[in-house]
C-alpha atoms as a PDB file:
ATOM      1  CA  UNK A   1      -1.746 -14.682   4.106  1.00  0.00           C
ATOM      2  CA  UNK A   2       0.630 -16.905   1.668  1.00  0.00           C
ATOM      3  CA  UNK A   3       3.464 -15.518   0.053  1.00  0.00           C
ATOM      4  CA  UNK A   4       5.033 -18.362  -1.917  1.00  0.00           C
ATOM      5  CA  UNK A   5       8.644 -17.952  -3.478  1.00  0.00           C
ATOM      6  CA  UNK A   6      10.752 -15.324  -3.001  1.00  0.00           C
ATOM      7  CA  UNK A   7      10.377 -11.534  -3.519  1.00  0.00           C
ATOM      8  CA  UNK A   8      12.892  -8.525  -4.949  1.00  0.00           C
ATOM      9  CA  UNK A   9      12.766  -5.491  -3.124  1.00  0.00           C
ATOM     10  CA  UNK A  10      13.495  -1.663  -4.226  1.00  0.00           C
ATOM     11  CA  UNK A  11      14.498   0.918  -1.369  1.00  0.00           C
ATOM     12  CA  UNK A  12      12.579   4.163  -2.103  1.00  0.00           C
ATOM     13  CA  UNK A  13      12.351   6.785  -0.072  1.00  0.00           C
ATOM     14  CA  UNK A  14       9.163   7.844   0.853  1.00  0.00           C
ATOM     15  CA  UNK A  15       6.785  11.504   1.420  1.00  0.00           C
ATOM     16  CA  UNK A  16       8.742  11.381   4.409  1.00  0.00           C
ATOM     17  CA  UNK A  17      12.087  11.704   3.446  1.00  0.00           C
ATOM     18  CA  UNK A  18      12.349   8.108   5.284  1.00  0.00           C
ATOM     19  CA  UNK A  19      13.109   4.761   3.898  1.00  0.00           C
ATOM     20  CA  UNK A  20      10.578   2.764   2.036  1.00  0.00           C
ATOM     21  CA  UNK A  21      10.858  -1.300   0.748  1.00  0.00           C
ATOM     22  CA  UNK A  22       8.900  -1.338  -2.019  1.00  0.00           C
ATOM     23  CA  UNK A  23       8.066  -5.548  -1.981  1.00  0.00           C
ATOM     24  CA  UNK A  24       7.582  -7.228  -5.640  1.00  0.00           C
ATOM     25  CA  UNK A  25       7.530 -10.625  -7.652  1.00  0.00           C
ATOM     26  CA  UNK A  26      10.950 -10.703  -9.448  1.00  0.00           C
ATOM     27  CA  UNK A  27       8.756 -12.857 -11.995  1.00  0.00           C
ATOM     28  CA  UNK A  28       6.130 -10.149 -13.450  1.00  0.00           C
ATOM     29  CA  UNK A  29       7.088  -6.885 -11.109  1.00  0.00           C
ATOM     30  CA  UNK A  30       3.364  -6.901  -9.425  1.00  0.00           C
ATOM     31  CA  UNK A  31       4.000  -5.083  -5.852  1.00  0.00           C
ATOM     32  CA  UNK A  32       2.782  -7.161  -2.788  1.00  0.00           C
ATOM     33  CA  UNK A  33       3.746  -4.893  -0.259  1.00  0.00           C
ATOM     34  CA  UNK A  34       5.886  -1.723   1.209  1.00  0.00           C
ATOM     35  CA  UNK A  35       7.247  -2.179   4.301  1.00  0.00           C
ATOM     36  CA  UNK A  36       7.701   2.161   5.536  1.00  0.00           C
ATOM     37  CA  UNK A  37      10.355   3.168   8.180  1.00  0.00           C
ATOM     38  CA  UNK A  38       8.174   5.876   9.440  1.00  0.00           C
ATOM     39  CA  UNK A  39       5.129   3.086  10.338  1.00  0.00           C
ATOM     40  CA  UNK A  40       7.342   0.022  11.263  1.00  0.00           C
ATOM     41  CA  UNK A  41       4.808  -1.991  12.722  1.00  0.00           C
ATOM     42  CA  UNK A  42       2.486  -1.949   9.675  1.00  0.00           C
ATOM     43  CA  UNK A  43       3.032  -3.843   6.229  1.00  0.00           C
ATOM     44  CA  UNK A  44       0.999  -1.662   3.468  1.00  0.00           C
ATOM     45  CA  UNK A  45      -0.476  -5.300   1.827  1.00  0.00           C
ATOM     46  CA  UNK A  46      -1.599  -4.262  -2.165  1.00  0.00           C
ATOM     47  CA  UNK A  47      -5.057  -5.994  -2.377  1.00  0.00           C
ATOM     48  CA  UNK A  48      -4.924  -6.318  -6.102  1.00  0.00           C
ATOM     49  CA  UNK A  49      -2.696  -9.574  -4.568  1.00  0.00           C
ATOM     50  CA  UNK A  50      -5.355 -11.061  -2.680  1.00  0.00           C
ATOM     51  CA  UNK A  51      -7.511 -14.126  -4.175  1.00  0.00           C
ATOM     52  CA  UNK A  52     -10.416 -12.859  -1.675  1.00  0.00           C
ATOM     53  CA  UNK A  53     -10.475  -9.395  -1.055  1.00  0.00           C
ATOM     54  CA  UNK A  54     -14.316  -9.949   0.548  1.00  0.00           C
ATOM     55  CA  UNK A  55     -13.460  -9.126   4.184  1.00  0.00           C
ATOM     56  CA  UNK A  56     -11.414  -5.909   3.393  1.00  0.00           C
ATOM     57  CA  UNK A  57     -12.884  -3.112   5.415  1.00  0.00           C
ATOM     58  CA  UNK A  58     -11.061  -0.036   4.171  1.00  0.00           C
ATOM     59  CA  UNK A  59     -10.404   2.512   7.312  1.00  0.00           C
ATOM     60  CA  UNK A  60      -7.868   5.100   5.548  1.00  0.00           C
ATOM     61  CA  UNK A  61      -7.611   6.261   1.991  1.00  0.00           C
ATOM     62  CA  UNK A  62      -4.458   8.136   0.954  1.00  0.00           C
ATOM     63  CA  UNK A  63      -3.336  10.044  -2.230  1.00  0.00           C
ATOM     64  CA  UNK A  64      -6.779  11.471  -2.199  1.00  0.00           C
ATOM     65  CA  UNK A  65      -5.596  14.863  -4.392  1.00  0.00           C
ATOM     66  CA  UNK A  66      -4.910  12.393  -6.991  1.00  0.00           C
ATOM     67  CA  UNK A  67      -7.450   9.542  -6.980  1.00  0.00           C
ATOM     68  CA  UNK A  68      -9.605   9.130 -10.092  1.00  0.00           C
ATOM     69  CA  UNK A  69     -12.977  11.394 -10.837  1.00  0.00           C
ATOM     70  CA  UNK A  70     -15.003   7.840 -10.611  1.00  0.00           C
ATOM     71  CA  UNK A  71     -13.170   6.624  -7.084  1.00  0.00           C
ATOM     72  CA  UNK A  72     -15.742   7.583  -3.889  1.00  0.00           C
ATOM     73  CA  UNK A  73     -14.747   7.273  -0.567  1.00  0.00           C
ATOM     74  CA  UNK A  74     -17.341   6.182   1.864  1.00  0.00           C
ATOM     75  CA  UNK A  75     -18.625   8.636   4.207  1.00  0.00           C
ATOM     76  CA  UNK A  76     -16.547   8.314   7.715  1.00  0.00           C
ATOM     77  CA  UNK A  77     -13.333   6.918   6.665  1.00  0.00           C
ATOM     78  CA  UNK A  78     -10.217   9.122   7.116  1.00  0.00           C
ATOM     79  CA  UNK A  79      -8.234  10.357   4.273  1.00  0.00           C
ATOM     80  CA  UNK A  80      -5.401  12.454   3.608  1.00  0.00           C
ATOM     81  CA  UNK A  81      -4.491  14.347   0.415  1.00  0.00           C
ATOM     82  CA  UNK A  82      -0.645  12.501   0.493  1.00  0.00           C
ATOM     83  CA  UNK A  83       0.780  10.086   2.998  1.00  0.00           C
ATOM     84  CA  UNK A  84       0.439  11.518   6.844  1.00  0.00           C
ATOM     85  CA  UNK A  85       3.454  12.148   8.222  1.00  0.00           C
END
């Protein structure tokens, strides 16, 4: 992955009650990516960002009580109704 120029970043806090760096082109506000201090070795990359999002393999779905009518989640991934703690 490419990230070209430089990014703005908002601290949120997260489900958690931790910090969360909510990662975002200061040019059109599009995220790219929250870094979470409760899961610091994992970068939450927003695919909508990706020019090929053909190898994604989704694992995990979260915010499940909220997802759309018309969103399925395959059969065998894990999901959670919020963020897991």
């Amino acid at each position: 992955m490419s990230i070209q120029g430089q990014l703005k970043t908002f601290h949120d806090t997260g489900d958690s009650g931790q910090p969360v760096e909510r990662n975002f082109c200061p040019e059109c506000g599009s995220p790219i990516f929250s870094d979470v201090a409760v899961m610091p070795c994992v970068a939450f990359i927003k695919a909508g960002t990706l020019d090929d999002t053909s190898w994604l393999d989704p694992k995990m779905h979260v915010y499940c009580d909220s997802k759309e009518h018309w969103t399925s989640i395959p059969e065998g991934c894990q999901n959670f109704a919020r963020m897991p703690a």
